[in-house]
C-alpha atoms as a PDB file:
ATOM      1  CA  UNK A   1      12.592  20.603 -13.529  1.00  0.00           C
ATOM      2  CA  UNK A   2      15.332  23.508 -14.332  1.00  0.00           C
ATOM      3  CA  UNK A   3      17.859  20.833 -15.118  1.00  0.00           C
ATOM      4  CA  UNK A   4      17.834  16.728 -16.017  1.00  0.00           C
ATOM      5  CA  UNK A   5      19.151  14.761 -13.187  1.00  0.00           C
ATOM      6  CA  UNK A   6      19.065  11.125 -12.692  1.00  0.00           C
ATOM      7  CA  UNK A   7      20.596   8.977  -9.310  1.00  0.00           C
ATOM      8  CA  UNK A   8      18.544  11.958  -6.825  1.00  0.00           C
ATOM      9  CA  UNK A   9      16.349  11.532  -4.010  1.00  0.00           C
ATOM     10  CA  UNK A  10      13.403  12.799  -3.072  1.00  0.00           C
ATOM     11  CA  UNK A  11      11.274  14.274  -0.682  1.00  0.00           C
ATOM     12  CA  UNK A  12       7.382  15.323   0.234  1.00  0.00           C
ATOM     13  CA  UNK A  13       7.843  18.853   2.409  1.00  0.00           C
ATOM     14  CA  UNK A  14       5.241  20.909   3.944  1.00  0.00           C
ATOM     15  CA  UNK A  15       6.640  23.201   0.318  1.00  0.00           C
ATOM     16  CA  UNK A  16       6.126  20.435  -2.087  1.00  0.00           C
ATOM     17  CA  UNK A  17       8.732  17.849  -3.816  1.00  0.00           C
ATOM     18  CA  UNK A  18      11.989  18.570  -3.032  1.00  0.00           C
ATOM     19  CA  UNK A  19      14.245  16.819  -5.584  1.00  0.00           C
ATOM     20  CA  UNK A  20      17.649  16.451  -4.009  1.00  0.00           C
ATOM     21  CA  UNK A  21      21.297  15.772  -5.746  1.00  0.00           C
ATOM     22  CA  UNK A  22      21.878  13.544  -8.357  1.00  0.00           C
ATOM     23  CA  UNK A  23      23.701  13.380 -11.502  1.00  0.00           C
ATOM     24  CA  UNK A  24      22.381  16.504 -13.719  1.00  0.00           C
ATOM     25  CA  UNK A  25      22.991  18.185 -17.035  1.00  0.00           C
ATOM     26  CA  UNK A  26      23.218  21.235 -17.544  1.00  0.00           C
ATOM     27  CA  UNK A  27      20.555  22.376 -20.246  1.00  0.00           C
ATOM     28  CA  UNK A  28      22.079  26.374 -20.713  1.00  0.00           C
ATOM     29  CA  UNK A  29      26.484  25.370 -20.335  1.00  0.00           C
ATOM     30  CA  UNK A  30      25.788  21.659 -21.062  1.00  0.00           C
ATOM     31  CA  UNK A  31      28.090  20.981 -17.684  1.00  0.00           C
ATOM     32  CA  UNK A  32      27.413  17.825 -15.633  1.00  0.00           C
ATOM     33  CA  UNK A  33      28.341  15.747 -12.908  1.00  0.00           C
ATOM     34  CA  UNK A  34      27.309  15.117  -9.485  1.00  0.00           C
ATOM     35  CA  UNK A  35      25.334  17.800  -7.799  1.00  0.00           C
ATOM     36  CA  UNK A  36      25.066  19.058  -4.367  1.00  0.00           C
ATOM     37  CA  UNK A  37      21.516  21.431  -5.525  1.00  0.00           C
ATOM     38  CA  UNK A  38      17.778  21.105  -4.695  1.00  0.00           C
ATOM     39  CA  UNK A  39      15.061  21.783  -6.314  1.00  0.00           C
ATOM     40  CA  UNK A  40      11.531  21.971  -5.406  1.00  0.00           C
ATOM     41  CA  UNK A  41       8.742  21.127  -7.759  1.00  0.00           C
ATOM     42  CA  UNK A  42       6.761  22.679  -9.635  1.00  0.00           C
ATOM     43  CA  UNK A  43       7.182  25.738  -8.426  1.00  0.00           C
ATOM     44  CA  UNK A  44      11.069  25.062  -9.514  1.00  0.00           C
ATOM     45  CA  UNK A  45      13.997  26.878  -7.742  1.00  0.00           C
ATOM     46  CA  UNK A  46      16.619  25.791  -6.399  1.00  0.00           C
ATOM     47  CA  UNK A  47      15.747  25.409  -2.222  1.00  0.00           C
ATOM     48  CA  UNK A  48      18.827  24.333  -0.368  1.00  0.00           C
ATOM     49  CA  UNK A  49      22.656  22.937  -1.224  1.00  0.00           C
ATOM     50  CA  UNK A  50      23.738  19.840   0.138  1.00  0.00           C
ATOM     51  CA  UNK A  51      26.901  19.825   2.283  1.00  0.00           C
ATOM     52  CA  UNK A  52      28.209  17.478  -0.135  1.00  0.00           C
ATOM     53  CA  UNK A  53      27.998  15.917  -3.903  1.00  0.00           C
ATOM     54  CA  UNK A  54      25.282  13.221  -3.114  1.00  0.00           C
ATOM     55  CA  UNK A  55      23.748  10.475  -5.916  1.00  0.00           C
ATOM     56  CA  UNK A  56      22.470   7.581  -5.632  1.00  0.00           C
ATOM     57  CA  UNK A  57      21.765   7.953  -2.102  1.00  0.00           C
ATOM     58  CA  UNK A  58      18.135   7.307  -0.101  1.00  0.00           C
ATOM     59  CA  UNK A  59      15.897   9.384   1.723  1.00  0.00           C
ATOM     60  CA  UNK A  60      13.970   8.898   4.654  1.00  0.00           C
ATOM     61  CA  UNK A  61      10.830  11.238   5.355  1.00  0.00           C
ATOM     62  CA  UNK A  62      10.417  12.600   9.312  1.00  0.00           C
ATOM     63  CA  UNK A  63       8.068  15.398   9.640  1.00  0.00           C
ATOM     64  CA  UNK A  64       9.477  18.596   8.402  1.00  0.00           C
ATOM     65  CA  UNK A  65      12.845  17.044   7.449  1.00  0.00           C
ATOM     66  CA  UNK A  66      14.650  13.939   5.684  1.00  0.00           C
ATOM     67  CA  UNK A  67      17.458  12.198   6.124  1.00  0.00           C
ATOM     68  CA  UNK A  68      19.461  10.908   3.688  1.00  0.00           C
ATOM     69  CA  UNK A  69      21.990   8.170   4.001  1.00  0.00           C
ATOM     70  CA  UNK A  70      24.756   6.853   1.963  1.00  0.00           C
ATOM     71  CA  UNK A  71      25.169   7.345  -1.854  1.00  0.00           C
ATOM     72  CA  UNK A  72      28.060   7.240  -4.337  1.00  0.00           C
ATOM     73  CA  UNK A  73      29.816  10.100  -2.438  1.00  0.00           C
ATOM     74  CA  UNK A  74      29.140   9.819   0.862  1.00  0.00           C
ATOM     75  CA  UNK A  75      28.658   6.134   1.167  1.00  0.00           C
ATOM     76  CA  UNK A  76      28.521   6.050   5.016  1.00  0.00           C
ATOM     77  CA  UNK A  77      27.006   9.293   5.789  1.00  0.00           C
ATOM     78  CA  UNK A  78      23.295  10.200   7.483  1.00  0.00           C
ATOM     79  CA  UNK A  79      22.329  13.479   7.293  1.00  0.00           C
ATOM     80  CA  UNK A  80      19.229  15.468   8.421  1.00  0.00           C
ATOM     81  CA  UNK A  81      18.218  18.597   6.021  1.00  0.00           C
ATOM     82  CA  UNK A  82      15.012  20.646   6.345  1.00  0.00           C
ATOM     83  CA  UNK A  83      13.769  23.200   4.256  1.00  0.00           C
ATOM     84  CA  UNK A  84      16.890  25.943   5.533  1.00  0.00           C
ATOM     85  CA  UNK A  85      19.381  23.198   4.886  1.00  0.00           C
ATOM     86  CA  UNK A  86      21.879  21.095   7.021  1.00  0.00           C
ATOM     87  CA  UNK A  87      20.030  20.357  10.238  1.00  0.00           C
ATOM     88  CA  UNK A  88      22.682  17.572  11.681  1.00  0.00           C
ATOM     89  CA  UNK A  89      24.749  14.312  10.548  1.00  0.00           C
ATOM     90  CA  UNK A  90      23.728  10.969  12.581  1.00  0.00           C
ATOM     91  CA  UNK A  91      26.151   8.170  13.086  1.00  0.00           C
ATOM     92  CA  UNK A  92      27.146   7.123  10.363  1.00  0.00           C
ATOM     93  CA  UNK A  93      26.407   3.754   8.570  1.00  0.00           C
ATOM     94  CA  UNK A  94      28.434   0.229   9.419  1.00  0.00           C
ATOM     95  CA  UNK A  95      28.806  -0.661   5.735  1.00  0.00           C
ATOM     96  CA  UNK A  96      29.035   1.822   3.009  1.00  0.00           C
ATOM     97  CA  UNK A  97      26.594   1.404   0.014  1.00  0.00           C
ATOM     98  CA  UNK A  98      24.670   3.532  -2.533  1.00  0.00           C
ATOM     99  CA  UNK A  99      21.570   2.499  -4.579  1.00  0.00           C
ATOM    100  CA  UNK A 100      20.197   0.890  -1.687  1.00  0.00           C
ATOM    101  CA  UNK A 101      16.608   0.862  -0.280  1.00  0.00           C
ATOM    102  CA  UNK A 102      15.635   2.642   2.883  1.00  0.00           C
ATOM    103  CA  UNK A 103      12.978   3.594   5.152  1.00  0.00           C
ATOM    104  CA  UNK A 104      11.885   3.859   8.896  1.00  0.00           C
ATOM    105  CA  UNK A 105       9.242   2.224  11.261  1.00  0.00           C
ATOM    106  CA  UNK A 106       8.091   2.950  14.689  1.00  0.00           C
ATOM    107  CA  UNK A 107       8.921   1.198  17.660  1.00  0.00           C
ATOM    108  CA  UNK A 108       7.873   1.846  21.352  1.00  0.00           C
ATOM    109  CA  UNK A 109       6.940   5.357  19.676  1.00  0.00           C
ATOM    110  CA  UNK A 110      10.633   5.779  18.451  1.00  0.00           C
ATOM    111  CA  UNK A 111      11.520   6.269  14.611  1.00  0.00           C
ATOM    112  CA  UNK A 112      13.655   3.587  13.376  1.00  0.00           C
ATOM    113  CA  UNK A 113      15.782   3.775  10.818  1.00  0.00           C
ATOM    114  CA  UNK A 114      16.584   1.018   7.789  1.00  0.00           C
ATOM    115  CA  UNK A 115      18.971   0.877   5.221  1.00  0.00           C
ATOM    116  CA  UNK A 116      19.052  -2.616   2.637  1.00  0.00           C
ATOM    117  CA  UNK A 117      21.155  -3.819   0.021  1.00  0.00           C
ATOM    118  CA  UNK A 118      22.802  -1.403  -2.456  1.00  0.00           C
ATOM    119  CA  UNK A 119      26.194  -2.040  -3.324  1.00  0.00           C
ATOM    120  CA  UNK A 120      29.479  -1.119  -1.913  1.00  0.00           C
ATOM    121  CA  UNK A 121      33.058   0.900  -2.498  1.00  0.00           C
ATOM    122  CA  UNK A 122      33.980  -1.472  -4.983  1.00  0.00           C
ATOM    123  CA  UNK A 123      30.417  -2.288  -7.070  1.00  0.00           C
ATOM    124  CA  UNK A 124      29.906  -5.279  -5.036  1.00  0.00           C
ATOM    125  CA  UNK A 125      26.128  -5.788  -4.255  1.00  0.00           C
ATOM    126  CA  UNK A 126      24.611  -6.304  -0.571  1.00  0.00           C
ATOM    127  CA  UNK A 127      21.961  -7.952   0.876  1.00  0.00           C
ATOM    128  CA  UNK A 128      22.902  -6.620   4.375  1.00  0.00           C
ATOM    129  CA  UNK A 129      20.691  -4.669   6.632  1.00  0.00           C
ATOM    130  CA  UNK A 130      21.228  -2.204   9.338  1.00  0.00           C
ATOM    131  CA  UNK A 131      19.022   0.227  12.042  1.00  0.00           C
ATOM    132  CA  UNK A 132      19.568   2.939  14.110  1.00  0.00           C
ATOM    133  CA  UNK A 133      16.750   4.231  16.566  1.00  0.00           C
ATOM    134  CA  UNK A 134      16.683   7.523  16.891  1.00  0.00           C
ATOM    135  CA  UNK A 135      18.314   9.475  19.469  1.00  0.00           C
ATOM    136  CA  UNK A 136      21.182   5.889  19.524  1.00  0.00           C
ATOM    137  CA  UNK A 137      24.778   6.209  18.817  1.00  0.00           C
ATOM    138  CA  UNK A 138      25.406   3.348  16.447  1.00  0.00           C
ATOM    139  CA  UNK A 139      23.693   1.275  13.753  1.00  0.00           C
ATOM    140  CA  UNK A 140      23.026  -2.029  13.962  1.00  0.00           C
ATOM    141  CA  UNK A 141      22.686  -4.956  12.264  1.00  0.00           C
ATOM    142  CA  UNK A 142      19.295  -6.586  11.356  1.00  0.00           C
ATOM    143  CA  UNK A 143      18.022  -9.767   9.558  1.00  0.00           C
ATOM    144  CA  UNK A 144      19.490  -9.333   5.888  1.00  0.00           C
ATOM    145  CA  UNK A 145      17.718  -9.769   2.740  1.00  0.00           C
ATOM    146  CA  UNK A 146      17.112 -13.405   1.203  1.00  0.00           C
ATOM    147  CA  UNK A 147      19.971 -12.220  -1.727  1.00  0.00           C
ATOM    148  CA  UNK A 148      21.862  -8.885  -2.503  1.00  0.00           C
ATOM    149  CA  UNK A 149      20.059  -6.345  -4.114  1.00  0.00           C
ATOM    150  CA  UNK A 150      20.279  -2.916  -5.368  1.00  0.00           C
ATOM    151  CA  UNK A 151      18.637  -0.096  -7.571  1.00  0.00           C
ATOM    152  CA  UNK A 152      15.365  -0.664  -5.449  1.00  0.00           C
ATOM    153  CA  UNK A 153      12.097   1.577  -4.885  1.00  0.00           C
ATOM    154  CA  UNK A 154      11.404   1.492  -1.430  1.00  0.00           C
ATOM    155  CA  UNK A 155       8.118   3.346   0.075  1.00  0.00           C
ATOM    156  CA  UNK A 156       7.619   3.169   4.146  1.00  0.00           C
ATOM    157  CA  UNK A 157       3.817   2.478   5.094  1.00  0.00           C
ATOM    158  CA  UNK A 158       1.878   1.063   8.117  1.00  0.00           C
ATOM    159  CA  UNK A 159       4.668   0.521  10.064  1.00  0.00           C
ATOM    160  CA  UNK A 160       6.666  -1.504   7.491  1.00  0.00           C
ATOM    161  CA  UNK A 161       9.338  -0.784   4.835  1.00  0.00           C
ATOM    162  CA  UNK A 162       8.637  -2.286   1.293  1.00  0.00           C
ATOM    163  CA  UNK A 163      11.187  -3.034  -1.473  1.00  0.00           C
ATOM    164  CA  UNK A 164       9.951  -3.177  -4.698  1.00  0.00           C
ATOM    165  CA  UNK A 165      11.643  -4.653  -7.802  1.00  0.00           C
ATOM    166  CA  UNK A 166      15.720  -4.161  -7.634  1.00  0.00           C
ATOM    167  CA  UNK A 167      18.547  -6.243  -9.524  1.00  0.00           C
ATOM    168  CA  UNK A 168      21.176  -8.571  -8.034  1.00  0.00           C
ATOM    169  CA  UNK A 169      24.162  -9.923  -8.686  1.00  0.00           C
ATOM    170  CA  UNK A 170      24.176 -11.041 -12.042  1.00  0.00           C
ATOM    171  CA  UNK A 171      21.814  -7.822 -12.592  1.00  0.00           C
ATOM    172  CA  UNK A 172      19.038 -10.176 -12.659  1.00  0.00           C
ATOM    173  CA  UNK A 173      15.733  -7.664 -12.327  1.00  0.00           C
ATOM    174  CA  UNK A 174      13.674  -9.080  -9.751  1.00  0.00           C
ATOM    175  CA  UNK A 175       9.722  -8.812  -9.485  1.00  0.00           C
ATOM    176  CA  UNK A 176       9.657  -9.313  -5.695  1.00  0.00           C
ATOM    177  CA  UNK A 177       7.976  -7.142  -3.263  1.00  0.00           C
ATOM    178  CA  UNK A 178       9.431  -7.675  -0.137  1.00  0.00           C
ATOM    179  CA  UNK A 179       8.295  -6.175   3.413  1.00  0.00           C
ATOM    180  CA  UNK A 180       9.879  -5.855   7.060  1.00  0.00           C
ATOM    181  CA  UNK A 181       8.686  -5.573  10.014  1.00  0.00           C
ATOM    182  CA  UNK A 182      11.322  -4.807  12.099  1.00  0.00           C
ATOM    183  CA  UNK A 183      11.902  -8.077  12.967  1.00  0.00           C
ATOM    184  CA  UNK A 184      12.374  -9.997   9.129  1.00  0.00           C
ATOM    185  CA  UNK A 185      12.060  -9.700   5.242  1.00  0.00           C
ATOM    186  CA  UNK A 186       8.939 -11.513   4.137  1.00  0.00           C
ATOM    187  CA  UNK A 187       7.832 -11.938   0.172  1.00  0.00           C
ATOM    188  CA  UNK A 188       4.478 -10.335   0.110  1.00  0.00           C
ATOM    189  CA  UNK A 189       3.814 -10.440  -3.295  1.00  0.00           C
ATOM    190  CA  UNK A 190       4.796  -9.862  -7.139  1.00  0.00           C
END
């Protein structure tokens, strides 16, 4: 990487891993804070900026593009970049929150989009859970998970979302890995 950053997302384009935002140092000036570059890797380079400062935030994979929602910054924002940049913002989320999980699943042959858990404005941690099918004006609310959670890894596959690990509350670091279907959060295993 050309700088250190921690709190970015990431994405698999057609031009390799595109690391997105964050928190970075600087390793020529020694400057930080939060950052609105890209980066792809390993090729290195920066690709694209961000319309705004964006950590902590998740991103969701479609095709040529992602879409990134919330984050420390832009806690109720969804926004669509590709390779050139800004493509579009979606509606925005119901309930702010950063260091949530996220993902999508299909539908009828529609992407669907899922946001979980995170915390809020004021630190507070979520179990909530909300999902907006593409090409729909608002987000909605969906089954929440069994307890608030945040600081998750999150991968979408066959149809499903899957949260992996996270901490709670009491910052409790949890061993769960939990799927859903669209419908619910099940445990499916440890």
């Amino acid at each position: 990487m050309l700088e250190g950053r921690y709190g970015h997302s990431s994405w698999v384009s057609s031009a390799g891993l595109v690391l997105m935002g964050g928190y970075y140092y600087g390793p020529v000036d020694g400057a930080s804070g939060a950052d609105t570059t890209t980066e792809i890797v390993p090729s290195g380079g920066g690709n694209f900026s961000l319309v705004q400062k964006t950590r902590f935030a998740c991103a969701i994979a479609d095709k040529d593009s992602t879409i990134i929602t919330g984050g420390e910054y832009t806690m109720k924002v969804v926004a669509r970049y590709n390779l050139q940049g800004h493509v579009e913002n979606l509606p925005e989320m119901t309930q702010g929150r950063k260091e949530h999980g996220c993902g999508s699943y299909h539908s009828g042959g529609t992407m669907v989009l899922v946001v979980a858990g995170g915390q809020d404005y004021d630190y507070n941690h979520l179990s909530s859970t909300e999902q907006l099918t593409m090409g729909g004006t608002a987000w909605t609310t969906a089954k929440s998970l069994p307890r608030t959670l945040s600081g998750m890894a999150t991968v979408s596959m066959n149809n499903q979302i899957y949260i992996l690990g996270g901490g709670n509350d009491d910052y409790n670091w949890r061993a769960e890995i939990m799927a859903f279907d669209g419908e619910d959060w099940k445990e499916v295993g440890q």
